[in-house]
PDB file of N, CA and C in Angstrom:
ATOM      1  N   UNK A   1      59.927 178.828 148.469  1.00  0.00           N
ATOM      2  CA  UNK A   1      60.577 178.462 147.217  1.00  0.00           C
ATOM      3  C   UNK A   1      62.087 178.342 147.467  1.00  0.00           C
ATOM      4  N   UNK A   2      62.742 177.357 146.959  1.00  0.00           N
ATOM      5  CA  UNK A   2      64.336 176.862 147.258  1.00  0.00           C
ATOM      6  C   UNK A   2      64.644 176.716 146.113  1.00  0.00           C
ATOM      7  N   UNK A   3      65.611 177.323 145.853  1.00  0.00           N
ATOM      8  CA  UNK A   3      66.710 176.870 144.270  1.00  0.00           C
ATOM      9  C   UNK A   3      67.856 176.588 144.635  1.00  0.00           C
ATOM     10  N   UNK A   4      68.108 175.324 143.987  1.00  0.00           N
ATOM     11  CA  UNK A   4      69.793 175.016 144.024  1.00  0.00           C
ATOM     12  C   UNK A   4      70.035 175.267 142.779  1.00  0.00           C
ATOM     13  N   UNK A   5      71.403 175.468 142.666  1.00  0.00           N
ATOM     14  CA  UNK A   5      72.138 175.648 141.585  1.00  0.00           C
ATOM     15  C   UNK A   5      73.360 174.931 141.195  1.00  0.00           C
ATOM     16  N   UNK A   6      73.498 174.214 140.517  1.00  0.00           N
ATOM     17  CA  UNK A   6      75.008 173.664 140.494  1.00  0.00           C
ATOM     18  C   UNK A   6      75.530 173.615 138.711  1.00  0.00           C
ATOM     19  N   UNK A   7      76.997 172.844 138.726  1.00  0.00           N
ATOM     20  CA  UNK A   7      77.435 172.519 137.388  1.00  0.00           C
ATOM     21  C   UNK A   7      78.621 173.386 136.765  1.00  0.00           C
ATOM     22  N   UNK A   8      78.758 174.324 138.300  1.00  0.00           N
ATOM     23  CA  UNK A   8      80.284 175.251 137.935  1.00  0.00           C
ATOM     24  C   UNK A   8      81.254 174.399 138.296  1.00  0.00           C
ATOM     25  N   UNK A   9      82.639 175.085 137.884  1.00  0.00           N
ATOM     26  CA  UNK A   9      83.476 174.575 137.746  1.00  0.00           C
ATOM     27  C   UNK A   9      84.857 175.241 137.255  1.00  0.00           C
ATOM     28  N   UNK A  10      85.831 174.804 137.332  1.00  0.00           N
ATOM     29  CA  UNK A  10      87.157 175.078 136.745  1.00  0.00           C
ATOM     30  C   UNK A  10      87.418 174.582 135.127  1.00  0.00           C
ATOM     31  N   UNK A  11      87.507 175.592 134.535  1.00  0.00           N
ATOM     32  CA  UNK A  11      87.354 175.192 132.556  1.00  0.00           C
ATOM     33  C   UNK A  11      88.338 176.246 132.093  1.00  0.00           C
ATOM     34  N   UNK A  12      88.852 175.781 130.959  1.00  0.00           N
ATOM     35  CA  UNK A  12      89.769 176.332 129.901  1.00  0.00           C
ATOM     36  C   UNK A  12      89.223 177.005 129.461  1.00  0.00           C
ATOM     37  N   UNK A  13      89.852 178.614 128.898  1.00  0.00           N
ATOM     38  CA  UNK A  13      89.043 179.447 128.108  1.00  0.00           C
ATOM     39  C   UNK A  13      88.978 178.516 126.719  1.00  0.00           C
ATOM     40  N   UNK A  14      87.607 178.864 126.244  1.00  0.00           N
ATOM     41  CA  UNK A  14      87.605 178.353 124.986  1.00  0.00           C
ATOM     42  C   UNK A  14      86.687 176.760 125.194  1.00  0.00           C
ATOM     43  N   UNK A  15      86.902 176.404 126.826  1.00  0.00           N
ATOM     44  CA  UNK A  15      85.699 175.660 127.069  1.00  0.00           C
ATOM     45  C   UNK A  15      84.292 175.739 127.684  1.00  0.00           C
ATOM     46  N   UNK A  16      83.593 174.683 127.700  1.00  0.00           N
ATOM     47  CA  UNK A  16      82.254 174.870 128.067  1.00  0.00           C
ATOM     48  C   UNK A  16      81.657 174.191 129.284  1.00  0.00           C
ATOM     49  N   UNK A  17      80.617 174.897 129.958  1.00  0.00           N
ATOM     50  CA  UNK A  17      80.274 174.068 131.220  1.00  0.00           C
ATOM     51  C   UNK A  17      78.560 174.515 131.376  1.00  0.00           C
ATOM     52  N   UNK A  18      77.722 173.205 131.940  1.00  0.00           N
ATOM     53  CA  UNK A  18      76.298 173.702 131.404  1.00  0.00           C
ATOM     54  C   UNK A  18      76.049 173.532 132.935  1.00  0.00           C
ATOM     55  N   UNK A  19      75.406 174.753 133.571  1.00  0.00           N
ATOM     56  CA  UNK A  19      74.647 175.005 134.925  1.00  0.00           C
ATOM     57  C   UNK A  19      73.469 174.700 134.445  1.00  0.00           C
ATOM     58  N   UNK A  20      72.796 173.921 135.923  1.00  0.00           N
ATOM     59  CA  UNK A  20      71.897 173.827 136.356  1.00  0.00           C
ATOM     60  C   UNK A  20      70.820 174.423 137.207  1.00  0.00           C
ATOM     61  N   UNK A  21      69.537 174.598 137.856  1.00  0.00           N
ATOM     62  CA  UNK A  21      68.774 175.547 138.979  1.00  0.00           C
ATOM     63  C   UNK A  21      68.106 174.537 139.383  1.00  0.00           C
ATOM     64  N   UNK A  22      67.886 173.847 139.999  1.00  0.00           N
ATOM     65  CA  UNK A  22      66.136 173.100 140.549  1.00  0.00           C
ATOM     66  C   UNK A  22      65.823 173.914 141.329  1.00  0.00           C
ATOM     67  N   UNK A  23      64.562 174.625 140.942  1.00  0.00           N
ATOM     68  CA  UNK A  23      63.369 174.761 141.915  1.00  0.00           C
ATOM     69  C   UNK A  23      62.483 174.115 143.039  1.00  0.00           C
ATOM     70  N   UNK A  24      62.094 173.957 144.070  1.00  0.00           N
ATOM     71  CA  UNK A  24      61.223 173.481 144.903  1.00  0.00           C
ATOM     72  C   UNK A  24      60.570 174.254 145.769  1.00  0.00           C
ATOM     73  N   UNK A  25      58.894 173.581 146.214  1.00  0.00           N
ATOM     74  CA  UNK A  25      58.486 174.286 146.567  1.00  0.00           C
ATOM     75  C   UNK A  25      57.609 175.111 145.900  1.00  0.00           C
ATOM     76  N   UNK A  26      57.787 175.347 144.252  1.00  0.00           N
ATOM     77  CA  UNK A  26      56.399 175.675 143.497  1.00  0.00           C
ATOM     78  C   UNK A  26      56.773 175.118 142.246  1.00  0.00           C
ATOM     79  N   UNK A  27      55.934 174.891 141.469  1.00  0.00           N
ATOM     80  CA  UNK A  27      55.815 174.661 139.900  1.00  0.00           C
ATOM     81  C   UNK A  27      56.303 175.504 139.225  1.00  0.00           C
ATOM     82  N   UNK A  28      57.117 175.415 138.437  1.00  0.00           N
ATOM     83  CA  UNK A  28      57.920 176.471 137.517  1.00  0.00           C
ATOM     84  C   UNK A  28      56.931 176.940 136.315  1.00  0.00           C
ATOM     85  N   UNK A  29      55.464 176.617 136.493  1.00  0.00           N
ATOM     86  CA  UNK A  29      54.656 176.989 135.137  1.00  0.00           C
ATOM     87  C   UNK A  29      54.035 178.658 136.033  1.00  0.00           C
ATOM     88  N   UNK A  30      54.472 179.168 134.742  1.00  0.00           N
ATOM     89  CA  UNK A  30      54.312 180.714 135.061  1.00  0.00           C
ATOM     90  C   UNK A  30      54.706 181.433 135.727  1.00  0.00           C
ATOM     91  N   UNK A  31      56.307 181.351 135.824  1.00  0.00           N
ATOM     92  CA  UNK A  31      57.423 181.652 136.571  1.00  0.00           C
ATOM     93  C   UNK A  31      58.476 181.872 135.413  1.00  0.00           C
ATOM     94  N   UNK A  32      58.713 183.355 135.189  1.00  0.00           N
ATOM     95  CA  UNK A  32      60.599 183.523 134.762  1.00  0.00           C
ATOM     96  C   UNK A  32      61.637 183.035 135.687  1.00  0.00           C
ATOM     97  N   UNK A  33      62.816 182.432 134.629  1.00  0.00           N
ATOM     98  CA  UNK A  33      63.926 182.566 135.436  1.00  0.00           C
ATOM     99  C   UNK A  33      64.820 183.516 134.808  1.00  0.00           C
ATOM    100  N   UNK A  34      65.843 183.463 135.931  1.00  0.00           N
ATOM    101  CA  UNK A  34      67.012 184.398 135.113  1.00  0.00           C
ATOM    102  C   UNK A  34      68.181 183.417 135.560  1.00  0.00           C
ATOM    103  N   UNK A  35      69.186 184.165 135.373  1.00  0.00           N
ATOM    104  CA  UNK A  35      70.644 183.641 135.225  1.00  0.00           C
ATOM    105  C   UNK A  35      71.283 185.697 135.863  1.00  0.00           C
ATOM    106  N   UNK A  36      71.961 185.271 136.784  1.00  0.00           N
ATOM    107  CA  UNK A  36      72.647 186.487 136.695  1.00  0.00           C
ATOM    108  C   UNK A  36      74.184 186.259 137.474  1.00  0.00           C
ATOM    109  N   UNK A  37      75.094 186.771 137.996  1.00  0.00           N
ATOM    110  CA  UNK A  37      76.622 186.631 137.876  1.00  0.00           C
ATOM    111  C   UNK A  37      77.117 187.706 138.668  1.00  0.00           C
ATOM    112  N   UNK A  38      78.014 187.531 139.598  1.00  0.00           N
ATOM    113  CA  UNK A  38      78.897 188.550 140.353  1.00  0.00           C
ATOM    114  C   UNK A  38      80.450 187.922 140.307  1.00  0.00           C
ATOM    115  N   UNK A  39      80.835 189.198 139.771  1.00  0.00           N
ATOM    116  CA  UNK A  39      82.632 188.671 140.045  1.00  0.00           C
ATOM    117  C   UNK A  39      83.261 189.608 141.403  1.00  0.00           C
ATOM    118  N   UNK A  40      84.592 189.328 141.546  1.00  0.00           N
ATOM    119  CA  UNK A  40      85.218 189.565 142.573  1.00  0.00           C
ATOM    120  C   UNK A  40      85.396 191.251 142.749  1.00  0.00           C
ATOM    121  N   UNK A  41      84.541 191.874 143.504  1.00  0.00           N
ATOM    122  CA  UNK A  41      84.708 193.308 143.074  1.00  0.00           C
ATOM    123  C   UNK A  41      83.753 194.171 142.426  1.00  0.00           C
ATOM    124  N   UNK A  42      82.930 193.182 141.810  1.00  0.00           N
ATOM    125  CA  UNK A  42      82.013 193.718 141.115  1.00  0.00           C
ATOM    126  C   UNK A  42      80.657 193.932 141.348  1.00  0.00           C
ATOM    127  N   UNK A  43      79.520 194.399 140.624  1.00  0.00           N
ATOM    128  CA  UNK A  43      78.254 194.472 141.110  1.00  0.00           C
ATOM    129  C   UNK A  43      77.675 192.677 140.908  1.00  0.00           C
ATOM    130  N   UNK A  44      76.268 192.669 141.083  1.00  0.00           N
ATOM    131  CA  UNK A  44      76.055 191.436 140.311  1.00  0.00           C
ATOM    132  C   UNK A  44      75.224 192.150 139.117  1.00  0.00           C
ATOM    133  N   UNK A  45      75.150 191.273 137.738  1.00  0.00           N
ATOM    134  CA  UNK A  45      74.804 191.188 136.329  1.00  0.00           C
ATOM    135  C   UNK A  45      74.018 190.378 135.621  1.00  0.00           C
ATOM    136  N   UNK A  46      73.033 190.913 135.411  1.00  0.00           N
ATOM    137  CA  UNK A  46      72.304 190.279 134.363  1.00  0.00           C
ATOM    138  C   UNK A  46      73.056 189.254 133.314  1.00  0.00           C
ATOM    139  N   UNK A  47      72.921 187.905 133.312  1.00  0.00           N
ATOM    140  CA  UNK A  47      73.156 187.382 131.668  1.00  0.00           C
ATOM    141  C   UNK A  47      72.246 186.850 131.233  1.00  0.00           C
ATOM    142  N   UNK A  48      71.017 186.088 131.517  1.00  0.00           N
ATOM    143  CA  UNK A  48      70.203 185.563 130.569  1.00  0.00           C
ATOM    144  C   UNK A  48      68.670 185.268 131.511  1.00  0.00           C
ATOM    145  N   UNK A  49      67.769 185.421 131.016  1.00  0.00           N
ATOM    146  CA  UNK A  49      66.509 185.150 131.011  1.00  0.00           C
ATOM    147  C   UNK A  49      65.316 184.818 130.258  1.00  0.00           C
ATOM    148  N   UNK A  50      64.503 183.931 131.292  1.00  0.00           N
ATOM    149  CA  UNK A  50      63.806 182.919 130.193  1.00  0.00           C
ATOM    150  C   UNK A  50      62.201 182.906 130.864  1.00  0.00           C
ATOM    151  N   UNK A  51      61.060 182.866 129.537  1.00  0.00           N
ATOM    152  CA  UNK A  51      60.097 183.546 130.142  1.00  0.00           C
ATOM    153  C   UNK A  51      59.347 181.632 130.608  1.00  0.00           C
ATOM    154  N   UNK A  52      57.861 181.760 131.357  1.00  0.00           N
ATOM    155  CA  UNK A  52      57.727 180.423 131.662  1.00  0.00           C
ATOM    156  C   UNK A  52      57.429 179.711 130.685  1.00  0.00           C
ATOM    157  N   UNK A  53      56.923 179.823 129.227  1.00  0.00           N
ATOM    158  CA  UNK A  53      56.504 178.837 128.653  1.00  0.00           C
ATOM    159  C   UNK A  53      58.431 178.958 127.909  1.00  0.00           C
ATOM    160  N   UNK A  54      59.380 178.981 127.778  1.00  0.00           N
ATOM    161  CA  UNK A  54      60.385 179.142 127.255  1.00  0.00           C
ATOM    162  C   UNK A  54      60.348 179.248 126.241  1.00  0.00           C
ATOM    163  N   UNK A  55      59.217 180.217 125.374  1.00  0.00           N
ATOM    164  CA  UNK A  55      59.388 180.984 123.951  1.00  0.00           C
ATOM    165  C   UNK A  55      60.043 182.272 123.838  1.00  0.00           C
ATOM    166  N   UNK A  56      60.340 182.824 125.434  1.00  0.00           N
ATOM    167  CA  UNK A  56      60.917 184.152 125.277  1.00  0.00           C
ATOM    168  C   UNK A  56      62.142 184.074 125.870  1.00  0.00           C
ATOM    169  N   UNK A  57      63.349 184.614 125.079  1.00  0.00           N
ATOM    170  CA  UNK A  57      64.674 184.298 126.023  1.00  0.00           C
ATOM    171  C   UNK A  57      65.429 185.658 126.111  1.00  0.00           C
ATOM    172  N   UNK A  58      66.374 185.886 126.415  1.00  0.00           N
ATOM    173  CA  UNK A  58      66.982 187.430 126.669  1.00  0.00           C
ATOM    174  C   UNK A  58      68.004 187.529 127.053  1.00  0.00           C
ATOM    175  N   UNK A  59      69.239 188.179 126.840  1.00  0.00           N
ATOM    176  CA  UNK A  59      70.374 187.648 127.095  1.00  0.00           C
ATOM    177  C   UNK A  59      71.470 189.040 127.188  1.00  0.00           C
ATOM    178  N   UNK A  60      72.436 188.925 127.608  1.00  0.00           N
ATOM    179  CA  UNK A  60      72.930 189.618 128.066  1.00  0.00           C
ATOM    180  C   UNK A  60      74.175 190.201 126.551  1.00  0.00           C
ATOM    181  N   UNK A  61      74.803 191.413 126.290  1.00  0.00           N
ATOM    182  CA  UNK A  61      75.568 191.516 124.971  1.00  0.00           C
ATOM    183  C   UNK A  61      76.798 190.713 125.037  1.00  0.00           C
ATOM    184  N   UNK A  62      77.409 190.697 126.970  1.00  0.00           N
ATOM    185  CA  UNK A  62      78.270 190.220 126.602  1.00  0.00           C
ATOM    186  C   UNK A  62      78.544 188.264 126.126  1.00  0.00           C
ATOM    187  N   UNK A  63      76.944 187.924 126.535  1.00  0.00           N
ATOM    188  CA  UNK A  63      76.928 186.351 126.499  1.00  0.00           C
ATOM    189  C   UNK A  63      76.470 186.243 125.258  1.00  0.00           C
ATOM    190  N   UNK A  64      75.678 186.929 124.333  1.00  0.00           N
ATOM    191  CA  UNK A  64      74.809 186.498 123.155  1.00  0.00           C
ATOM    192  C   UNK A  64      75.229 185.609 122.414  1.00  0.00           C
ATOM    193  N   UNK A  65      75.222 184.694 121.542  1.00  0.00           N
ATOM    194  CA  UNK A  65      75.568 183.802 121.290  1.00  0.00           C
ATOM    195  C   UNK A  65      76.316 182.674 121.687  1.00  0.00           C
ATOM    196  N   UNK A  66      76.775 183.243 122.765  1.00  0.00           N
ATOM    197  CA  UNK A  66      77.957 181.867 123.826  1.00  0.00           C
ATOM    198  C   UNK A  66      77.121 181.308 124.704  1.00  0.00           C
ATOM    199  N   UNK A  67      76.160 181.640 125.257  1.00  0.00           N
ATOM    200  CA  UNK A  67      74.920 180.698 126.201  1.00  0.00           C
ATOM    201  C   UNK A  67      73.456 180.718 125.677  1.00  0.00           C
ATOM    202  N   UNK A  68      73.498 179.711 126.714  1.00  0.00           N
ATOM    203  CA  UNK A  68      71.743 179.534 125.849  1.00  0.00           C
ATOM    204  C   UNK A  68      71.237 179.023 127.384  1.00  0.00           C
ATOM    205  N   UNK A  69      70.120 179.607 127.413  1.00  0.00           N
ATOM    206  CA  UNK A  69      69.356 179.594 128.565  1.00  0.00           C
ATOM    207  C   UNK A  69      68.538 178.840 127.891  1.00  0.00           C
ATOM    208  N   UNK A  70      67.634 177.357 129.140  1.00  0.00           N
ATOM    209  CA  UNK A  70      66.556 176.687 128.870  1.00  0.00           C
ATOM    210  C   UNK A  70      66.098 176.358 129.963  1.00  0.00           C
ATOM    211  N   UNK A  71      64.989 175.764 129.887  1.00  0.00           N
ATOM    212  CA  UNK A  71      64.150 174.960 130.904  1.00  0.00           C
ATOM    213  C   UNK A  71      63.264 173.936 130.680  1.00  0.00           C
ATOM    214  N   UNK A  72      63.282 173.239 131.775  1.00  0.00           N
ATOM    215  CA  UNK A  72      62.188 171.967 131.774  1.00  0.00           C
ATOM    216  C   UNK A  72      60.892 172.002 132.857  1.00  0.00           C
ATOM    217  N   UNK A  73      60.115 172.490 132.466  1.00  0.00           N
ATOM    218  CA  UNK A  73      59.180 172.407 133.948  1.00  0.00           C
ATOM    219  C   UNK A  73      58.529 171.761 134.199  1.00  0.00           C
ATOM    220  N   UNK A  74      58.737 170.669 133.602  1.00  0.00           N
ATOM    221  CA  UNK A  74      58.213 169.102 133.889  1.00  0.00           C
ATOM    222  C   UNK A  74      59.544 168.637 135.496  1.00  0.00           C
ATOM    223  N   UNK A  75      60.522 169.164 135.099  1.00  0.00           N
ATOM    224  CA  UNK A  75      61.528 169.116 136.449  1.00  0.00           C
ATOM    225  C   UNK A  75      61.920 170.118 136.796  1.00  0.00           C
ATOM    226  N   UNK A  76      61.502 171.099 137.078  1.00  0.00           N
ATOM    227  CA  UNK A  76      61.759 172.075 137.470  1.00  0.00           C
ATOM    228  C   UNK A  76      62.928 172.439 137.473  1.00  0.00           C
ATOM    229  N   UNK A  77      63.771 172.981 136.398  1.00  0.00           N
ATOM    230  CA  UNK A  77      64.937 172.624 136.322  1.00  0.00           C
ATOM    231  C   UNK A  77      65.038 174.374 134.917  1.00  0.00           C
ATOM    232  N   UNK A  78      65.886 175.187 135.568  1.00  0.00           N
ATOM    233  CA  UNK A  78      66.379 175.854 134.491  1.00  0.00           C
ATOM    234  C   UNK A  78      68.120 175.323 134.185  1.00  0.00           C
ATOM    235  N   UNK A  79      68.333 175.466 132.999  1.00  0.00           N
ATOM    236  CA  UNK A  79      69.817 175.390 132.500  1.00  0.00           C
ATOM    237  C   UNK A  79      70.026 176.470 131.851  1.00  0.00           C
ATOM    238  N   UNK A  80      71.642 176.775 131.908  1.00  0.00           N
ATOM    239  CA  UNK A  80      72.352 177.481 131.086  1.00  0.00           C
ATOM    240  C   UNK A  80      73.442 177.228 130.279  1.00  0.00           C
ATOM    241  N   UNK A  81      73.740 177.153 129.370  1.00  0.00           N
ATOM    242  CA  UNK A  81      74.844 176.254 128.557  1.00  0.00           C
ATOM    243  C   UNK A  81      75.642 177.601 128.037  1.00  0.00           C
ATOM    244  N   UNK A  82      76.605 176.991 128.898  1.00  0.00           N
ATOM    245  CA  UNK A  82      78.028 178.192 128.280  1.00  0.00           C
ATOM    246  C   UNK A  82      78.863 177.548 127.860  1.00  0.00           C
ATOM    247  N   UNK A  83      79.009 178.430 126.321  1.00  0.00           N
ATOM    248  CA  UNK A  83      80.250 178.076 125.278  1.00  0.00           C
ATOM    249  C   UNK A  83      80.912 179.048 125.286  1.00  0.00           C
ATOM    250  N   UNK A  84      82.496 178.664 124.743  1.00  0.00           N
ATOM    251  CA  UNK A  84      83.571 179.627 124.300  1.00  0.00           C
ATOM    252  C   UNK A  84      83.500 180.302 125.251  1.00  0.00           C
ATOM    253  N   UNK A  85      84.262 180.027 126.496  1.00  0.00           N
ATOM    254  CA  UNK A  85      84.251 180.467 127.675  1.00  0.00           C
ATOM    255  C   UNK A  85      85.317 181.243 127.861  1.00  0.00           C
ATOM    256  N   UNK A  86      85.669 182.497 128.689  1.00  0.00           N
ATOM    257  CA  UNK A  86      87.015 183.025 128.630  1.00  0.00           C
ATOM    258  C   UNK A  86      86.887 183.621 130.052  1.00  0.00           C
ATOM    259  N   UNK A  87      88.053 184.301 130.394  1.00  0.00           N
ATOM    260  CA  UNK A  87      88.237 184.401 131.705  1.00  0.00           C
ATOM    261  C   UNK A  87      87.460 185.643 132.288  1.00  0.00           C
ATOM    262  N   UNK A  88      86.726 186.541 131.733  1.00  0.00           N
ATOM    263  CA  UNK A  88      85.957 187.293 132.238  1.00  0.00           C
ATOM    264  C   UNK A  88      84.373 186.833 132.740  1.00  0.00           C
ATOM    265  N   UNK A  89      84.785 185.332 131.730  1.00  0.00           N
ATOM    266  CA  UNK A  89      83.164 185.232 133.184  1.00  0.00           C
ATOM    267  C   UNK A  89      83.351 184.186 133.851  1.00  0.00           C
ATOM    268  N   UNK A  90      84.340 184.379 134.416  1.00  0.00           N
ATOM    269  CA  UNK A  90      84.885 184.298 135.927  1.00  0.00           C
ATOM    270  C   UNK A  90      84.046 184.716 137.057  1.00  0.00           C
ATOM    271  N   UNK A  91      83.145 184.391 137.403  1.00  0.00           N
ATOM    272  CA  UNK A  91      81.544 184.525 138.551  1.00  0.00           C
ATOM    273  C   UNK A  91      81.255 183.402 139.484  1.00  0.00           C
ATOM    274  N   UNK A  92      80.531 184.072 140.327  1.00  0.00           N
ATOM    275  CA  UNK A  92      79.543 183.044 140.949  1.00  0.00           C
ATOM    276  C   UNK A  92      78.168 183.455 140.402  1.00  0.00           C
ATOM    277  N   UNK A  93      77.701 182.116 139.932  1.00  0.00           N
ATOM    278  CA  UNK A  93      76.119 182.478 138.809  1.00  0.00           C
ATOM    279  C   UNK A  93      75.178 182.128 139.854  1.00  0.00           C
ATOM    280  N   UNK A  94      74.379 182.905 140.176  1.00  0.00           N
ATOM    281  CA  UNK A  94      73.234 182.670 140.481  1.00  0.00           C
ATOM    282  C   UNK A  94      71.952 182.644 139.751  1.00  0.00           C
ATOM    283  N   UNK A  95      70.575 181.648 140.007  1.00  0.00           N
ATOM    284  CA  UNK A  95      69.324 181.340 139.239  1.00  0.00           C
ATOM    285  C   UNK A  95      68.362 181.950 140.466  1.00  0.00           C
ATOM    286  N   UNK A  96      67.556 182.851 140.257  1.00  0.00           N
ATOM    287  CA  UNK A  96      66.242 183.365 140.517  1.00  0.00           C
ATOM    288  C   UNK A  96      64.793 183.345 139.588  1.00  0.00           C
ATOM    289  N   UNK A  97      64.043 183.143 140.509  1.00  0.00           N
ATOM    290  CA  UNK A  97      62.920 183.078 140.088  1.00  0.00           C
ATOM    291  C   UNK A  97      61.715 184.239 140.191  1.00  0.00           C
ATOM    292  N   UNK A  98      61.269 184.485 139.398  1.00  0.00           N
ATOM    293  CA  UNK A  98      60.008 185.899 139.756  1.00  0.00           C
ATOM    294  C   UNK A  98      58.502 185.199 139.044  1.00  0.00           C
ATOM    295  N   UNK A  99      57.717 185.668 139.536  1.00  0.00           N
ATOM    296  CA  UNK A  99      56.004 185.426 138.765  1.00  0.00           C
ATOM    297  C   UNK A  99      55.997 186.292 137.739  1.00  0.00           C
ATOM    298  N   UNK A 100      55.631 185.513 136.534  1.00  0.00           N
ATOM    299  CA  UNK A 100      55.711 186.339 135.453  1.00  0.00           C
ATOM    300  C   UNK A 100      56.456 186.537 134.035  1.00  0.00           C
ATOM    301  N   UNK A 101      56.919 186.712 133.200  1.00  0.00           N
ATOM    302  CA  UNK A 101      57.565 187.340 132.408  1.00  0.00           C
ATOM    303  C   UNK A 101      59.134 187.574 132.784  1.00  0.00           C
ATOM    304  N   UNK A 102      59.949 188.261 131.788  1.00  0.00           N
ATOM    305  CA  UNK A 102      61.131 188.433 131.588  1.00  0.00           C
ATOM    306  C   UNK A 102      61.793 189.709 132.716  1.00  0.00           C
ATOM    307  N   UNK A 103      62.405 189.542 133.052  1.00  0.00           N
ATOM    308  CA  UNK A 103      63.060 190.608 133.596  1.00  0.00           C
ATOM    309  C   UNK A 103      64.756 190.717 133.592  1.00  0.00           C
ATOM    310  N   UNK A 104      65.824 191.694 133.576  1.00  0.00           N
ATOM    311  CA  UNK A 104      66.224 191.824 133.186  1.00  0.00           C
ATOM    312  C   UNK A 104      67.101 192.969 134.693  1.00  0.00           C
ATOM    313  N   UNK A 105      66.767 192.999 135.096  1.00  0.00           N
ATOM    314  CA  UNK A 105      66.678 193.534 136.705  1.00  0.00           C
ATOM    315  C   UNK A 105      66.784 192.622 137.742  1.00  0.00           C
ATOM    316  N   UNK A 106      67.706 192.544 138.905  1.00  0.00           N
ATOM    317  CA  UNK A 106      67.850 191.768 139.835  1.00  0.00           C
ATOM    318  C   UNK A 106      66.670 191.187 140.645  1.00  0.00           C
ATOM    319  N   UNK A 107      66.508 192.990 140.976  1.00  0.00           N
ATOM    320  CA  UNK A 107      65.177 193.616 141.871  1.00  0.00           C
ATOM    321  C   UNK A 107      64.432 192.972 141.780  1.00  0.00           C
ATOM    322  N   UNK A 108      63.714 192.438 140.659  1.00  0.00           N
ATOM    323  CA  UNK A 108      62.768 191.855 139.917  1.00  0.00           C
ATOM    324  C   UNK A 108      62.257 190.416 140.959  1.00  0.00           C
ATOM    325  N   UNK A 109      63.284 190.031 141.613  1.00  0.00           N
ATOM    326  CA  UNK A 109      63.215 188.290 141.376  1.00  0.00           C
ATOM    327  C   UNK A 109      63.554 188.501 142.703  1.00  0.00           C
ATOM    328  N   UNK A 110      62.304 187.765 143.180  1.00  0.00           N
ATOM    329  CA  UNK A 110      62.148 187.735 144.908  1.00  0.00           C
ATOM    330  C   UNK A 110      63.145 186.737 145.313  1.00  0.00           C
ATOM    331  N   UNK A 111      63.379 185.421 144.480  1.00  0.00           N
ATOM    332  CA  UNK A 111      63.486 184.084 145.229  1.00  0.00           C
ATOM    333  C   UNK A 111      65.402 183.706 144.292  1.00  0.00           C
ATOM    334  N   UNK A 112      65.959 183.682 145.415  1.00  0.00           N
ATOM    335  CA  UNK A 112      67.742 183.273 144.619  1.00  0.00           C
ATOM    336  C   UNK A 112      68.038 182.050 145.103  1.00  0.00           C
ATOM    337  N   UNK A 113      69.085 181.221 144.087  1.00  0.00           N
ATOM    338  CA  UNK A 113      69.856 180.202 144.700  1.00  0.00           C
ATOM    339  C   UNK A 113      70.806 180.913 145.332  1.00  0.00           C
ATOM    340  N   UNK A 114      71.695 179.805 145.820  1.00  0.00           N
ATOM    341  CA  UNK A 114      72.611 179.945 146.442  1.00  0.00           C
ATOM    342  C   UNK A 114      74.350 180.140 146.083  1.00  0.00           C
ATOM    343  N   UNK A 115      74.020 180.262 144.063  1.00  0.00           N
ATOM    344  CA  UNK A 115      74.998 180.371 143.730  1.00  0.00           C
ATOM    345  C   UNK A 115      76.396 179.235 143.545  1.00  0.00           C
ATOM    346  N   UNK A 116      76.551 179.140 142.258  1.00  0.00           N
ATOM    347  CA  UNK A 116      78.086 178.431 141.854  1.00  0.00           C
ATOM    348  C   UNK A 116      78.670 178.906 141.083  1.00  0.00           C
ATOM    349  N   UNK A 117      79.991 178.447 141.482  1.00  0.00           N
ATOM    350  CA  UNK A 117      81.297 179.503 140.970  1.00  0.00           C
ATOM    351  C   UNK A 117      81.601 178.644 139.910  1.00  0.00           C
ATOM    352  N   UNK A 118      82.046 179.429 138.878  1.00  0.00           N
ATOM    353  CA  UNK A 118      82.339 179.615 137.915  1.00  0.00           C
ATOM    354  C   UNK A 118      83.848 180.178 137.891  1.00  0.00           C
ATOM    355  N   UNK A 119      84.988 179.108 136.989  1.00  0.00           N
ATOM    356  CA  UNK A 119      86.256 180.195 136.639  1.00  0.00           C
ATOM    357  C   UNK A 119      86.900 179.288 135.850  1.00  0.00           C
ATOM    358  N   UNK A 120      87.424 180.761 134.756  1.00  0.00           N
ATOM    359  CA  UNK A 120      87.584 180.003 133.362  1.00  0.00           C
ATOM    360  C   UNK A 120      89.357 180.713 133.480  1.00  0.00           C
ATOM    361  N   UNK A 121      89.977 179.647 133.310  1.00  0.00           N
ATOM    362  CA  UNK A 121      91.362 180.101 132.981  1.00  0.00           C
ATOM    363  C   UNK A 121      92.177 180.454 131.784  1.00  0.00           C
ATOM    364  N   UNK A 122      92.849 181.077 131.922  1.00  0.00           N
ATOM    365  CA  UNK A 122      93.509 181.976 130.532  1.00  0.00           C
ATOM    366  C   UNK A 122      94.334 180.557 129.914  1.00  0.00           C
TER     367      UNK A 122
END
């Protein structure tokens, strides 16, 4: 299983930028993804997860209402759409995949991209 990830970028706080994941290598039907984030110094973090039929979503306190996690598994393709962006999520986002349901835990998720950076200026 291979995930790319792209769609980061350099943005104004207060703007928005929508990441991408393609999967390859398996069918995204009956597969969670997540969304999770490491800054400079920091651990990496949970922000959002999405179960495979995308009726279940989950999200992190500090993103709740500013992203929205989705997917297409007709293209194997998770997105994340971040609004009202500010300089603390300043990351490199990574998309993983696990069999199953929601998780909310790194651990969880055997299979990672490779990560894009993300940085939002003051």
């Amino acid at each position: 299983v291979q995930l790319q990830a792209s769609g980061g970028g350099l943005v104004q706080a207060g703007g928005s930028l929508r990441l991408s994941c393609v999967v390859s290598g398996r069918t995204l039907r009956s597969y969670g993804m997540g969304w999770f984030r490491q800054a400079p110094g920091k651990e990496r973090e949970f922000v959002a997860a999405i179960g495979w039929s995308g009726g279940d979503t989950y999200y992190a306190d500090s993103v709740k209402g500013r992203f929205t996690i989705s997917r297409d598994n007709a293209k194997n393709t998770v997105f994340l759409q971040m609004n009202t962006l500010n300089p603390e999520d300043t990351a490199v986002y990574y998309c993983a995949v696990r069999k199953l349901g929601i998780s909310t835990m790194s651990s969880d998720y055997p299979y990672w991209g490779q990560g894009t950076q993300v940085t939002v200026s003051s």
